[in-house]
N, C-alpha and C. Protein backbone atom coordinates (compact mmCIF):
# COMPACT_ATOMS: atom_id res chain seq x y z
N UNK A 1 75.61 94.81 118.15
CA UNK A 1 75.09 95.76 117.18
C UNK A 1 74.31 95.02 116.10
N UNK A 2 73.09 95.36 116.16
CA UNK A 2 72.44 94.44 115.24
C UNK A 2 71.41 95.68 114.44
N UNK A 3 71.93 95.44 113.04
CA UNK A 3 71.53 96.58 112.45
C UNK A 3 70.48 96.18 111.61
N UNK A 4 69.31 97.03 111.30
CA UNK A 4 68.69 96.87 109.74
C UNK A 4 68.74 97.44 108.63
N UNK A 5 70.38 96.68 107.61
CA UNK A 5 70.61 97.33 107.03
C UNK A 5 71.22 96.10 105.86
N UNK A 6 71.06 96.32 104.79
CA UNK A 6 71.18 94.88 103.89
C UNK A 6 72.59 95.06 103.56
N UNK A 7 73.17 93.91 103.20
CA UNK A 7 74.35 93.66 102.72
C UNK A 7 74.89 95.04 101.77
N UNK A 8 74.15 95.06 100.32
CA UNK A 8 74.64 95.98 99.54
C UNK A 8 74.75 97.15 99.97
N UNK A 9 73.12 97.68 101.13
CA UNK A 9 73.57 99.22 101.36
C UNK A 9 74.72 99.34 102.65
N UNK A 10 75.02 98.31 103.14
CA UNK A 10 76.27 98.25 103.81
C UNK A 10 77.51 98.72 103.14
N UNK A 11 77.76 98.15 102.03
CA UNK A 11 79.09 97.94 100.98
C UNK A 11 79.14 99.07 100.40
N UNK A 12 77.93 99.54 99.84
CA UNK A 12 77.61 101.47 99.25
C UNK A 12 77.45 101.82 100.44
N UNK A 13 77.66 102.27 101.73
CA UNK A 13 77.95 102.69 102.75
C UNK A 13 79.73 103.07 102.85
N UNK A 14 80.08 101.99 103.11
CA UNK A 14 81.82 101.46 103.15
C UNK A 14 82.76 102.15 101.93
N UNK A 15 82.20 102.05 100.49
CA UNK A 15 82.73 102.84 99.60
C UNK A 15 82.37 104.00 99.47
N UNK A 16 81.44 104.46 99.99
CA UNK A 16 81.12 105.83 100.23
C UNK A 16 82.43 106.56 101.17
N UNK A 17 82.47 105.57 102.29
CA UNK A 17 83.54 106.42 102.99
C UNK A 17 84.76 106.57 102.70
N UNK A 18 84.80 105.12 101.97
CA UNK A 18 86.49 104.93 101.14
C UNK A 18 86.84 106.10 100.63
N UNK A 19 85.87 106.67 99.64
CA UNK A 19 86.14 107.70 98.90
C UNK A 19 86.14 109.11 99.51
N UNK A 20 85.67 109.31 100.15
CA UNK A 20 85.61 110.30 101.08
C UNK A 20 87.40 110.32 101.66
N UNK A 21 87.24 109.34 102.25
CA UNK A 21 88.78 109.49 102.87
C UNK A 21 90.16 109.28 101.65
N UNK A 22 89.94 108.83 100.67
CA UNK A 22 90.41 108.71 99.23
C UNK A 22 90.64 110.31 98.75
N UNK A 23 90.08 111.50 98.77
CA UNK A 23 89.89 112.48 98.61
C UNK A 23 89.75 113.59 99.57
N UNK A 24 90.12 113.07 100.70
CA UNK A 24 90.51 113.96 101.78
C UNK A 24 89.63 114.90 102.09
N UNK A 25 88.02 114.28 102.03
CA UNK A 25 86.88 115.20 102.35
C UNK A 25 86.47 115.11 104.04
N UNK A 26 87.00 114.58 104.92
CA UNK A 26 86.76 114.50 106.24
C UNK A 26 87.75 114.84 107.31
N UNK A 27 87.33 115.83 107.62
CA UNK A 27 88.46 116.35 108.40
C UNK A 27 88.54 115.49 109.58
N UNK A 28 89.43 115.58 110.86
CA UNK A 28 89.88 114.65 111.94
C UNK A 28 88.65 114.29 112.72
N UNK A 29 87.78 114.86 113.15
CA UNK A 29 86.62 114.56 114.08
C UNK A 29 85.35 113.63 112.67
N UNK A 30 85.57 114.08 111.70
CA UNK A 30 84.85 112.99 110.80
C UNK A 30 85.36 111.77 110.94
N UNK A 31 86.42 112.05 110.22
CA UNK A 31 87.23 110.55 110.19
C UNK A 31 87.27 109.80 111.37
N UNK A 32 88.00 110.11 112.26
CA UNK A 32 86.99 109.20 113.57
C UNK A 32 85.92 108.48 113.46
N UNK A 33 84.62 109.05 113.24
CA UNK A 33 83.26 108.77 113.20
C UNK A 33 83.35 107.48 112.36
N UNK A 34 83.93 108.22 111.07
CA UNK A 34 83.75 107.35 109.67
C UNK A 34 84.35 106.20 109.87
N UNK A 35 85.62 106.33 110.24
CA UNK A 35 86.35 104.86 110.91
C UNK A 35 85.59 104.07 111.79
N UNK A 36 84.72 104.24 112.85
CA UNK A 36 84.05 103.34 113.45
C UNK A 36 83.14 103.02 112.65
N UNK A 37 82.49 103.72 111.93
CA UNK A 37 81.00 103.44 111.40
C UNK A 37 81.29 102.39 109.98
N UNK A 38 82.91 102.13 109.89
CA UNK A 38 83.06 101.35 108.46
C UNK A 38 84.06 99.92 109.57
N UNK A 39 84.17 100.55 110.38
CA UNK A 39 84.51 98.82 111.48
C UNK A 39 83.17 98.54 111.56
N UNK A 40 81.56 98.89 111.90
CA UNK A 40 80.95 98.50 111.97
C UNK A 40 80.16 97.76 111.07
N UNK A 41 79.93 98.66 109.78
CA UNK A 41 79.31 98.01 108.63
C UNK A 41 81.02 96.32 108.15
N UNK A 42 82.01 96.54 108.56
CA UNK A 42 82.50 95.67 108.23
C UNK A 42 82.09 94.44 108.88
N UNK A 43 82.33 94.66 110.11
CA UNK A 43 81.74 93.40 110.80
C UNK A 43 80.21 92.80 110.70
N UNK A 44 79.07 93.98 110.00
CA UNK A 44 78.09 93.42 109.72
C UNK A 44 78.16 92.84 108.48
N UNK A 45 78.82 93.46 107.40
CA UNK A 45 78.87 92.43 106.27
C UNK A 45 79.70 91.03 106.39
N UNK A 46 81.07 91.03 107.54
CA UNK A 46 80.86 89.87 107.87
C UNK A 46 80.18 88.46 108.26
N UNK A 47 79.67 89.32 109.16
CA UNK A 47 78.52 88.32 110.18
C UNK A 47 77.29 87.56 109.29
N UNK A 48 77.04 88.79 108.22
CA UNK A 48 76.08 88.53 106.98
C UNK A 48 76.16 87.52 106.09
N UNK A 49 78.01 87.28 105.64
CA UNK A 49 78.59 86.53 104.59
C UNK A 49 78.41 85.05 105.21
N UNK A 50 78.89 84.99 107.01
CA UNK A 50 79.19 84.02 107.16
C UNK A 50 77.94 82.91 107.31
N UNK A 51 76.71 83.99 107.89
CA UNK A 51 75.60 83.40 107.61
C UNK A 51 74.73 82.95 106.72
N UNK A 52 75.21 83.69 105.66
CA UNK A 52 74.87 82.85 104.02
C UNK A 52 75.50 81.71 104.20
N UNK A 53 76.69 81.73 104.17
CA UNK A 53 77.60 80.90 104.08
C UNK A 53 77.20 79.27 104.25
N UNK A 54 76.99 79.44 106.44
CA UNK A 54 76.52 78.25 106.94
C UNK A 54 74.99 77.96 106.18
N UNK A 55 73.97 78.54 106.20
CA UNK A 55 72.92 78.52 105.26
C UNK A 55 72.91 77.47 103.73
N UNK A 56 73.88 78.31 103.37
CA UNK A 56 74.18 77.47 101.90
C UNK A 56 74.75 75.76 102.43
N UNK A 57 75.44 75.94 102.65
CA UNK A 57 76.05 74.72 103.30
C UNK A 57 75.51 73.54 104.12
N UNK A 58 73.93 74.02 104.68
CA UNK A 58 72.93 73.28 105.06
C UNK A 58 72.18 72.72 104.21
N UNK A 59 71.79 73.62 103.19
CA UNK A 59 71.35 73.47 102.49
C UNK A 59 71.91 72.34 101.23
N UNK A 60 73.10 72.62 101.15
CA UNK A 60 73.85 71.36 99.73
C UNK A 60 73.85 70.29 101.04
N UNK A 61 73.94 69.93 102.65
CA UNK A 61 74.28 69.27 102.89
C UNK A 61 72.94 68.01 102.98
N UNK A 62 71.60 68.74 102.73
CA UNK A 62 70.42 67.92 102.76
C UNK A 62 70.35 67.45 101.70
N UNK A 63 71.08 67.97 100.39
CA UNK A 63 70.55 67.06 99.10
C UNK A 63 71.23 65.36 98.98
């Protein structure tokens, strides 16, 4: 799954749903949905972090 979608509007994605399910606005066939679609943005803000990550780390390792 390779999305085009930036870090932040990932995270305002994810708390969007938090709250949603925080307030009991999604009934059972939502929530489903919403649950995959916030495993997904999770694992992309993963994949995102870790690639800063190694990035940065190349980067201090040339100075």
């Amino acid at each position: 799954m390779q999305e085009n979608i930036n870090y932040e509007k990932a995270v305002a994605e994810l708390e969007e749903i938090a709250r949603k399910m925080e307030n009991d606005q999604l009934d059972i066939d939502s929530l489903t949905l919403q649950l995959k679609r916030a495993q997904q943005l999770i694992r992309l803000c993963k994949d995102k972090l870790t690639k800063t990550d190694e990035e940065i780390k190349k980067i201090l390792e040339q100075q």
